[in-house]
C-alpha atoms as a PDB file:
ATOM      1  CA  UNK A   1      41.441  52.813  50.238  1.00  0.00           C
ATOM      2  CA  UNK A   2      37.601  51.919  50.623  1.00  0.00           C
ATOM      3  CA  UNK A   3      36.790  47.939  50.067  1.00  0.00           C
ATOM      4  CA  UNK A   4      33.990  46.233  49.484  1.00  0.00           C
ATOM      5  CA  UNK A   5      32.519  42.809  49.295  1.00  0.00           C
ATOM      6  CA  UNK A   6      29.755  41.979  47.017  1.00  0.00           C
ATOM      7  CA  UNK A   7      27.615  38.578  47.240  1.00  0.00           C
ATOM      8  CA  UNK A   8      25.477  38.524  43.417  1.00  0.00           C
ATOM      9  CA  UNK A   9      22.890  36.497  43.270  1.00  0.00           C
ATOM     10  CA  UNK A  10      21.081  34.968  39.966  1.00  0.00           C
ATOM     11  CA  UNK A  11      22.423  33.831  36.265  1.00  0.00           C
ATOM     12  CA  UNK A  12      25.717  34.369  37.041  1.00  0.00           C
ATOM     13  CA  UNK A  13      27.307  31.066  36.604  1.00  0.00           C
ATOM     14  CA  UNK A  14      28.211  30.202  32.765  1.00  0.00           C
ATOM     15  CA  UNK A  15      27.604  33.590  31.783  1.00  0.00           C
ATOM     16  CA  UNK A  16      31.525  34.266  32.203  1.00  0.00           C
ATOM     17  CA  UNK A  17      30.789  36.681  35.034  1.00  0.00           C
ATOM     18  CA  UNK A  18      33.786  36.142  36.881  1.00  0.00           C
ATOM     19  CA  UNK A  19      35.929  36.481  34.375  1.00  0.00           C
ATOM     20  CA  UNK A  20      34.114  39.588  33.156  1.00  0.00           C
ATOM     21  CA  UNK A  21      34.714  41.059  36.394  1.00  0.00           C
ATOM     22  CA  UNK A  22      38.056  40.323  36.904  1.00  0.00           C
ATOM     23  CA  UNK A  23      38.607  42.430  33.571  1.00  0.00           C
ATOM     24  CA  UNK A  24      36.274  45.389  34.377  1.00  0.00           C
ATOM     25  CA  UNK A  25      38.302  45.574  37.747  1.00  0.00           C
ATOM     26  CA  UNK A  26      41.499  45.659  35.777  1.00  0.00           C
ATOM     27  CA  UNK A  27      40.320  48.006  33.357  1.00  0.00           C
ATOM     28  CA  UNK A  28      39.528  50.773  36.432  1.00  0.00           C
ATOM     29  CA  UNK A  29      42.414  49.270  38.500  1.00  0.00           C
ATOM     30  CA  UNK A  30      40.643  47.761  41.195  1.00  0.00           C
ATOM     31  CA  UNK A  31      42.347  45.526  43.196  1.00  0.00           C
ATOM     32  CA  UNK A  32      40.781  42.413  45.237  1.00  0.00           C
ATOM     33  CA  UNK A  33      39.347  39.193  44.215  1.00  0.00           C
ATOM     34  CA  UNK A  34      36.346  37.341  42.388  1.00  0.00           C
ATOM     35  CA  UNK A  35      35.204  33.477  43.406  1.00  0.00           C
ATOM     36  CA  UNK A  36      32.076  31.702  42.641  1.00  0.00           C
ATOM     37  CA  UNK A  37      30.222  30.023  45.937  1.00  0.00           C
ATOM     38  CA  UNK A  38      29.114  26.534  46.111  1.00  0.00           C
ATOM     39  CA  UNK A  39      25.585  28.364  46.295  1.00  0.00           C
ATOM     40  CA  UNK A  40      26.007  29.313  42.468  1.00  0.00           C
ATOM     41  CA  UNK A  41      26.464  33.324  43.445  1.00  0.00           C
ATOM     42  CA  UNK A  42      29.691  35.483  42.917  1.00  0.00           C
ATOM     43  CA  UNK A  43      31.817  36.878  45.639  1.00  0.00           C
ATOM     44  CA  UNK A  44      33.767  39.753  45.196  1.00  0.00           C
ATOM     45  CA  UNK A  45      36.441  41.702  47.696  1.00  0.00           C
ATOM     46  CA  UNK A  46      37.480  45.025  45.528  1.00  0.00           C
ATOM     47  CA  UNK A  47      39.256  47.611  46.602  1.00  0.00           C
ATOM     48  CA  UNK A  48      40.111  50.770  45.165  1.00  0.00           C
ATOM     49  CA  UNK A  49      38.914  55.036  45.509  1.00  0.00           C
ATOM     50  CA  UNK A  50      34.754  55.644  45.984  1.00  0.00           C
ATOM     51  CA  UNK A  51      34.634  56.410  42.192  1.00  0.00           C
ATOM     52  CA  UNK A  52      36.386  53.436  41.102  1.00  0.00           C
ATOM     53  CA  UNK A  53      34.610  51.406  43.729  1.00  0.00           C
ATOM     54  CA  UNK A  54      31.085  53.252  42.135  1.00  0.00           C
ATOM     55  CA  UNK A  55      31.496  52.761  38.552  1.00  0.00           C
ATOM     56  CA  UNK A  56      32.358  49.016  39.412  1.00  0.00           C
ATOM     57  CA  UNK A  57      29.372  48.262  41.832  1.00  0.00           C
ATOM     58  CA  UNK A  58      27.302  49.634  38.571  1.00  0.00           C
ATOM     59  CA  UNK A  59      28.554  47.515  36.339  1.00  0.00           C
ATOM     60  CA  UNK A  60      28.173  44.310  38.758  1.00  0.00           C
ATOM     61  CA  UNK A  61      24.288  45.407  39.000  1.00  0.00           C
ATOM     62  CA  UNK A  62      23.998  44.089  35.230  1.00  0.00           C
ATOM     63  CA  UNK A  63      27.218  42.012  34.998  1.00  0.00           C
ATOM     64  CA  UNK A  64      27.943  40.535  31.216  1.00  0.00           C
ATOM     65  CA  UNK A  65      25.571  40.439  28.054  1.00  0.00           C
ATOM     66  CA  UNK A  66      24.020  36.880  29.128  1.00  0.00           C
ATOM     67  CA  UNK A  67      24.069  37.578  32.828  1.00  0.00           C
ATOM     68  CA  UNK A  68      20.947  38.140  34.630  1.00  0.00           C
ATOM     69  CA  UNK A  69      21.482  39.444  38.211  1.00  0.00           C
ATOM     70  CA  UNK A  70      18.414  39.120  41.120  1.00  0.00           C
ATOM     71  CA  UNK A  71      20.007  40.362  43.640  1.00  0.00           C
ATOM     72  CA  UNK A  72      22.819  42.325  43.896  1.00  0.00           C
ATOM     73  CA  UNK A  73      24.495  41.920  47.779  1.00  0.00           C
END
């Protein structure tokens, strides 16, 4: 299965993006990992089938409600 590691840059700390992420990833069974970085950016390793990996890479573009991401990887 296809992985991928994202690096998202911008409000993303005290928004609850992590945790928000953790639960879309459960929600379209994606397995892997989310961490913030002592930069203040979130790194995620997902894994999971190109549509699974798609609709989650979308959804990390915006992140949560309060979230405001600059740069996606």
């Amino acid at each position: 299965m296809p992985t991928v590691n994202l690096l998202i840059k911008g409000k993303v700390q005290g928004v609850y993006y992590r945790i928000a992420a953790k639960d879309e990833a459960d929600k379209l069974g994606i397995t892997g990992w989310v961490k913030y970085t002592s930069e203040g950016r979130v790194e995620i390793m997902a894994t999971g089938s190109e549509e699974q990996l798609q609709q989650f890479t979308e959804w990390c573009r915006k992140g949560p409600e309060k979230a405001v991401v600059t740069k996606p990887w």
